[in-house]
Each structure stands twice: as C-alpha cells, then as structure tokens.
C-alpha atoms as a PDB file:
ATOM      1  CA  UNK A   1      36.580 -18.260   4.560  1.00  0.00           C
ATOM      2  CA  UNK A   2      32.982 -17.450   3.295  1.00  0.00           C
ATOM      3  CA  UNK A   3      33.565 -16.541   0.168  1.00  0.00           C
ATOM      4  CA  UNK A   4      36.147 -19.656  -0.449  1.00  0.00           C
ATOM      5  CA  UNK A   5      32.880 -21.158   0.792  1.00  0.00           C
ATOM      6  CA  UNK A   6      30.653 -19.553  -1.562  1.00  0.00           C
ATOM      7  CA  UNK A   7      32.951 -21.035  -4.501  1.00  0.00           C
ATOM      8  CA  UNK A   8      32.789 -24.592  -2.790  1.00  0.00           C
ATOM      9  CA  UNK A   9      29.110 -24.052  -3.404  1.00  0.00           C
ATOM     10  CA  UNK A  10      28.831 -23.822   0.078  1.00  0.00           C
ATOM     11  CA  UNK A  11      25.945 -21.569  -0.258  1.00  0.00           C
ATOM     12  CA  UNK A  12      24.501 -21.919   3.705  1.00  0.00           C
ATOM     13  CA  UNK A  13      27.655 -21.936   5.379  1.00  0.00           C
ATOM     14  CA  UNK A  14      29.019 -19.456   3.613  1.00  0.00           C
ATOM     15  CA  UNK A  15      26.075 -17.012   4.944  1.00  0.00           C
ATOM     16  CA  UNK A  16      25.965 -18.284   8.288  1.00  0.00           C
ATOM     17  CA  UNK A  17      30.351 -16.966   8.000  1.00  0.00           C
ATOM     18  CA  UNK A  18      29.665 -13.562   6.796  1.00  0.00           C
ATOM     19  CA  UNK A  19      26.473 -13.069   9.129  1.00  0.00           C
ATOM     20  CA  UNK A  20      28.967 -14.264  12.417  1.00  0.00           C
ATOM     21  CA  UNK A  21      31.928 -11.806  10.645  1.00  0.00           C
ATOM     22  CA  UNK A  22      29.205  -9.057  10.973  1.00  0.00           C
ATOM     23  CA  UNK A  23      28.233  -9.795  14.295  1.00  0.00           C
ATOM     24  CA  UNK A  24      31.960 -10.213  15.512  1.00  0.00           C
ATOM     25  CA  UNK A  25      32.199  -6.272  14.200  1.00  0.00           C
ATOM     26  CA  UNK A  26      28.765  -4.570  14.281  1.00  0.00           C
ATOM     27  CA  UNK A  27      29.580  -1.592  13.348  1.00  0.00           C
ATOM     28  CA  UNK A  28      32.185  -2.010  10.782  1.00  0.00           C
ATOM     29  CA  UNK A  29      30.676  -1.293   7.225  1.00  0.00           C
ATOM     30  CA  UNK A  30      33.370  -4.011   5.397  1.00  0.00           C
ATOM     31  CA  UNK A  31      31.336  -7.107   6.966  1.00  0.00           C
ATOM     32  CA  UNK A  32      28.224  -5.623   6.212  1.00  0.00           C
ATOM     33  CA  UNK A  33      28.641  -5.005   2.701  1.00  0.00           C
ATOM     34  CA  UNK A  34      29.982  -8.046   1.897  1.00  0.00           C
ATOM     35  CA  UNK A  35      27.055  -9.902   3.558  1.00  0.00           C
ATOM     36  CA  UNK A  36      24.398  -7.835   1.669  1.00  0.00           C
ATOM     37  CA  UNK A  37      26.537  -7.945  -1.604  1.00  0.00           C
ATOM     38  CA  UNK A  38      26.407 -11.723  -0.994  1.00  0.00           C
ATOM     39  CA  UNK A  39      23.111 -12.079  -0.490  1.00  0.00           C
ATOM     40  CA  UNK A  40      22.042  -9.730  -3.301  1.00  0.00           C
ATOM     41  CA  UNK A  41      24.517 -11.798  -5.138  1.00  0.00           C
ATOM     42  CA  UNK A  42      22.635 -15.197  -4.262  1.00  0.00           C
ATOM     43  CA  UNK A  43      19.077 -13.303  -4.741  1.00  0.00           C
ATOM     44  CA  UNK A  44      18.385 -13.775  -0.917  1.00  0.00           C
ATOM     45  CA  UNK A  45      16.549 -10.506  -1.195  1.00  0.00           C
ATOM     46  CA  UNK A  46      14.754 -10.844   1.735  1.00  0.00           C
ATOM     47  CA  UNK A  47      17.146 -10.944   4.081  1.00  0.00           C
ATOM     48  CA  UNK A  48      19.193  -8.061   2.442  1.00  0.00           C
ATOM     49  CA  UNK A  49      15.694  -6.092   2.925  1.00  0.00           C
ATOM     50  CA  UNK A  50      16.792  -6.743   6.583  1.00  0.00           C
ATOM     51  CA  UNK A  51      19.969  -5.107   6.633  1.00  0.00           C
ATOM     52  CA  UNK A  52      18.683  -2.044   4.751  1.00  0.00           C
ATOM     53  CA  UNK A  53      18.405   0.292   8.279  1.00  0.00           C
ATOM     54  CA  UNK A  54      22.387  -1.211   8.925  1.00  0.00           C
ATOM     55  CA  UNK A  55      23.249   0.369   5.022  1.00  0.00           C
ATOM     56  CA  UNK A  56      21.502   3.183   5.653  1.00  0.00           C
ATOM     57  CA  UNK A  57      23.394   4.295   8.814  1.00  0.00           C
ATOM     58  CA  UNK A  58      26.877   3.950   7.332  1.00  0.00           C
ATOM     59  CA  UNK A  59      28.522   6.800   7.493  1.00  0.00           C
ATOM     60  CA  UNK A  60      28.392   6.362   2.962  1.00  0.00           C
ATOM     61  CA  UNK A  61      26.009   4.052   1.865  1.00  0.00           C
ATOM     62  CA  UNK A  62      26.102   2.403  -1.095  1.00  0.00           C
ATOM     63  CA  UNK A  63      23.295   3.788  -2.913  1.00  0.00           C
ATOM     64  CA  UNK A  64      23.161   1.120  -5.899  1.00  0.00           C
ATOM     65  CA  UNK A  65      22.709  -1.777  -3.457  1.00  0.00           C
ATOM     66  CA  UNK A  66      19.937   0.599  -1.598  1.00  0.00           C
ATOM     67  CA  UNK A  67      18.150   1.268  -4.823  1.00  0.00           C
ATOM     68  CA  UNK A  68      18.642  -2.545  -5.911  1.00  0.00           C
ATOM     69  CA  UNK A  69      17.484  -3.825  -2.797  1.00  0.00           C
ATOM     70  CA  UNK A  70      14.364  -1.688  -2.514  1.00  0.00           C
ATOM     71  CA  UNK A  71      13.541  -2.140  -6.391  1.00  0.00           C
ATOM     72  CA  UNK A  72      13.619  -5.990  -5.211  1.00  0.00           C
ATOM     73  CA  UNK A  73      11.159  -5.291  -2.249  1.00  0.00           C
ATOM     74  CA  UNK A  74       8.591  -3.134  -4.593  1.00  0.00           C
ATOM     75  CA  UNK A  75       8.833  -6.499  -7.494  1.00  0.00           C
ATOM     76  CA  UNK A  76       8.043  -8.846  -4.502  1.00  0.00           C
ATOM     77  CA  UNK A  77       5.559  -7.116  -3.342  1.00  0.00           C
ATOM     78  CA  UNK A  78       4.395  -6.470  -6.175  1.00  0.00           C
ATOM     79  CA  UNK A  79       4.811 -10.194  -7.252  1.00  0.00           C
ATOM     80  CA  UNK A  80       2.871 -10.662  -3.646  1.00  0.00           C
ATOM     81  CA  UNK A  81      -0.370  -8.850  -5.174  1.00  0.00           C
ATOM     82  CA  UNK A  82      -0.646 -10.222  -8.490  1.00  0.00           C
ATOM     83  CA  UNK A  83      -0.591 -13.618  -7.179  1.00  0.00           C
ATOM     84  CA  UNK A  84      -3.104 -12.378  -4.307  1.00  0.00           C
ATOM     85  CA  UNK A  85      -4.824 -11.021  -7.258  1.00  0.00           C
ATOM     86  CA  UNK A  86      -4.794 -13.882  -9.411  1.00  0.00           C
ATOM     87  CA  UNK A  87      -5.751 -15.765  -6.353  1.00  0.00           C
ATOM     88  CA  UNK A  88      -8.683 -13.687  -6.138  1.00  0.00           C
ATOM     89  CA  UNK A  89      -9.577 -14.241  -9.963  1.00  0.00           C
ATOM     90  CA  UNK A  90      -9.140 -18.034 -10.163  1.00  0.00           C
ATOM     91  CA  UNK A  91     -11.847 -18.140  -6.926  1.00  0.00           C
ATOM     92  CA  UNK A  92     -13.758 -15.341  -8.328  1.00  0.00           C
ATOM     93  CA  UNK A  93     -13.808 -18.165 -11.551  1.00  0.00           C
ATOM     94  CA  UNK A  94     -14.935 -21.061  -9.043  1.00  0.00           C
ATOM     95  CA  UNK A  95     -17.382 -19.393  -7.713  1.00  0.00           C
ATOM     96  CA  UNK A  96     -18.867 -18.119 -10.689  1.00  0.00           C
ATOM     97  CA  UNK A  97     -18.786 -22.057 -12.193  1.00  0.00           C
ATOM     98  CA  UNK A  98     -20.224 -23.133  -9.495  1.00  0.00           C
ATOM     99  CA  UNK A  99     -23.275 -20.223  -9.874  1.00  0.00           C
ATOM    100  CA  UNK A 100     -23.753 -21.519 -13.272  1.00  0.00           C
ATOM    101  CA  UNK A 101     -24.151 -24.980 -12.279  1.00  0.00           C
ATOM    102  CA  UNK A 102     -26.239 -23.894  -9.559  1.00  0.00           C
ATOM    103  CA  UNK A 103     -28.574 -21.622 -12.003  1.00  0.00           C
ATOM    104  CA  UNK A 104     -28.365 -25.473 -14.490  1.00  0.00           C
ATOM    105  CA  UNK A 105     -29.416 -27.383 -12.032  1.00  0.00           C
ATOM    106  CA  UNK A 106     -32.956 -24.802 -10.622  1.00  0.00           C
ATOM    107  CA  UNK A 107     -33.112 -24.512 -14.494  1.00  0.00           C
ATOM    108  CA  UNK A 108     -33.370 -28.419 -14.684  1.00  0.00           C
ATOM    109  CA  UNK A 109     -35.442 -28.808 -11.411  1.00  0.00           C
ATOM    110  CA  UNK A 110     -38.132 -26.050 -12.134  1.00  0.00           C
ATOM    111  CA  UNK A 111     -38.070 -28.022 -15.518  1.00  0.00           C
ATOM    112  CA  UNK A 112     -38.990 -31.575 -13.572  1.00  0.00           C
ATOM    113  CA  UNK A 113     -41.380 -29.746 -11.429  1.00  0.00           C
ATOM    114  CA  UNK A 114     -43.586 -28.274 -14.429  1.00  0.00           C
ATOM    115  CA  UNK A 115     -43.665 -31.812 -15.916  1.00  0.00           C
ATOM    116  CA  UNK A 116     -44.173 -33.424 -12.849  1.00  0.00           C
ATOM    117  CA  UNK A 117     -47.758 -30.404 -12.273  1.00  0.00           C
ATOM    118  CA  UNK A 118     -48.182 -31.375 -16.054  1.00  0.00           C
ATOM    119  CA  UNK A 119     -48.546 -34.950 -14.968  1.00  0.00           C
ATOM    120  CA  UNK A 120     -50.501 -33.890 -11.870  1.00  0.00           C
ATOM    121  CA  UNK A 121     -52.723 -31.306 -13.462  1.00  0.00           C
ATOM    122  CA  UNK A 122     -53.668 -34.234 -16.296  1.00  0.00           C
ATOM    123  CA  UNK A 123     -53.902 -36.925 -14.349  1.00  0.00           C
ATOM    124  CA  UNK A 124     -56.082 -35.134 -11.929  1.00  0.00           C
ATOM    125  CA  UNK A 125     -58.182 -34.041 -14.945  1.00  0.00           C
ATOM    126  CA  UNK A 126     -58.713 -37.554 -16.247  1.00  0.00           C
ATOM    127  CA  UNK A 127     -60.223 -38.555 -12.879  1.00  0.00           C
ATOM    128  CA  UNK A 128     -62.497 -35.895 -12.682  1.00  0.00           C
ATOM    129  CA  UNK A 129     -63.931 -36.740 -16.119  1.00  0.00           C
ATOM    130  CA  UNK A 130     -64.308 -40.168 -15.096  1.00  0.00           C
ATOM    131  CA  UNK A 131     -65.975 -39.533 -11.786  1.00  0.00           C
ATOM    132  CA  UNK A 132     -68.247 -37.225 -13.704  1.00  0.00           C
ATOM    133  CA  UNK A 133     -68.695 -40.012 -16.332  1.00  0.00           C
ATOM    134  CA  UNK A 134     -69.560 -42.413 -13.511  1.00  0.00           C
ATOM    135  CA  UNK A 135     -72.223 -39.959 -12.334  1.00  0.00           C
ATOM    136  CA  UNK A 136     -74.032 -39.565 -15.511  1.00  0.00           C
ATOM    137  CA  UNK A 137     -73.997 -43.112 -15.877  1.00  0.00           C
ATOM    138  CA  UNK A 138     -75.391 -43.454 -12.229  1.00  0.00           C
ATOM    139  CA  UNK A 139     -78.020 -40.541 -12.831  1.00  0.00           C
ATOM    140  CA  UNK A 140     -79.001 -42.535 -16.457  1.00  0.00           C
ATOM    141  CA  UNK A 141     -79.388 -45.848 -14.553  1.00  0.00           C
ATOM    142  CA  UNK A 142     -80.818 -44.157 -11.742  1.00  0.00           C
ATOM    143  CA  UNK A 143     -83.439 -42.234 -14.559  1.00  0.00           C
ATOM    144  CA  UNK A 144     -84.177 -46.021 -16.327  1.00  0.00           C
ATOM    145  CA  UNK A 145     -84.653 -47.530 -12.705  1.00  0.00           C
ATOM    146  CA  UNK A 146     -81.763 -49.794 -13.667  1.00  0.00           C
ATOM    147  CA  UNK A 147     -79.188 -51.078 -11.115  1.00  0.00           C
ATOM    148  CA  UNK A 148     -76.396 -48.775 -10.719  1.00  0.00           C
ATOM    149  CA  UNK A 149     -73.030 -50.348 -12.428  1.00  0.00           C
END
C-alpha cells in the first residue's frame, strides 16, 4: 500500500495512493490524516496548505498538524519576501553600479570636452595673434611702401 510504498522510496506513487484512498472516502478523516501526515512528513508543505479547509472541518482536528502546517505557510511566505527583498536589493545594487559608472563616464567626458575647448580656445588664440601679426606686418610694409609679404 502507500506507505509500503513510501518505504520502497516510492515517494510519488506513494502520494498519488493516499490522495486516490482520500478521494475513494471524502469524508472519512483516517485517509485524510494520513495524506497530510505524509506530506508534512515528506515536507510537501504546499500541498498540505491545501488540505487545511478538509482538517479544519473534521469533526476534531488535529491542532499540531494545523499549527505546523500554517507555521510552514508564514516561513514560506516569509522565505517568499526576503528573497523578493533580496531581489529588490541585488537590483537596487545594479542599478546603483551602473549610476556610478554612468556619473565616471560624464565625469570623464566633461573632462575630454574642457581639454578639447582648452585646445580650441588656444588654438583659436594663436591664430588670432598671427592674423594680427600679419596685419602689422602688412600696415609696416604698407607704411615703408614696401610690397606686402
């Protein structure tokens, strides 16, 4: 039977047995309890969540497996929103990195820029003393009545 099943290692099978034993008597509580006492047994906690409202109505139900089962649902959940949470924090992490190496990067470009007006600003400078230099020079040949160079 299932629990000859269980032993074999039979984990599935053995399951799929008590769940059809249940179903064969609905409303018998022997079935049911040893399907959820199985499951809590394997740590299928899920699925025993499932079958609380079917504990619940028996007529006595056992109020350790209740308490078990629920204290399973509140760690999973629980379980659910630190990962969610850490989830959060490892993206929260990215995005920050990625900030950073945005902020490096402007950091580095304004950098190239001021060089680059540095560049501009003295190059620009040089020209306009040598077009004022060729003026003078044009003005003084023009004032000697020389030939323009």
């Amino acid at each position: 039977t299932a629990a000859a099943l269980d032993k074999l290692g039979a984990v599935s099978t053995a399951e799929r047995t008590y769940a059809a034993a249940l179903e064969r008597a609905p409303g018998e509580a022997t079935p049911l309890l040893a399907l959820v006492n199985f499951l809590a047994q394997h740590e299928k906690w899920s699925a025993a969540a499932e079958r609380l409202p079917q504990l619940l109505a028996l007529a006595e139900p056992p109020q350790l497996l209740v308490a078990t089962i629920q204290a399973k649902q509140v760690e999973a959940a629980a379980a659910a929103q630190a990962l969610a949470a850490t989830r959060i924090l490892a993206t929260a992490q990215a995005a920050e990195e990625v900030r950073a190496e945005a902020v490096a990067r402007t950091t580095e470009a304004e950098r190239v820029t001021a060089h680059i007006r540095a560049q501009i600003t003295e190059e620009t400078t040089r020209l306009i003393e040598a077009d004022r230099a060729a003026a003078a020079a044009r003005a003084a040949a023009a004032a000697s009545g020389e030939k323009e160079p």
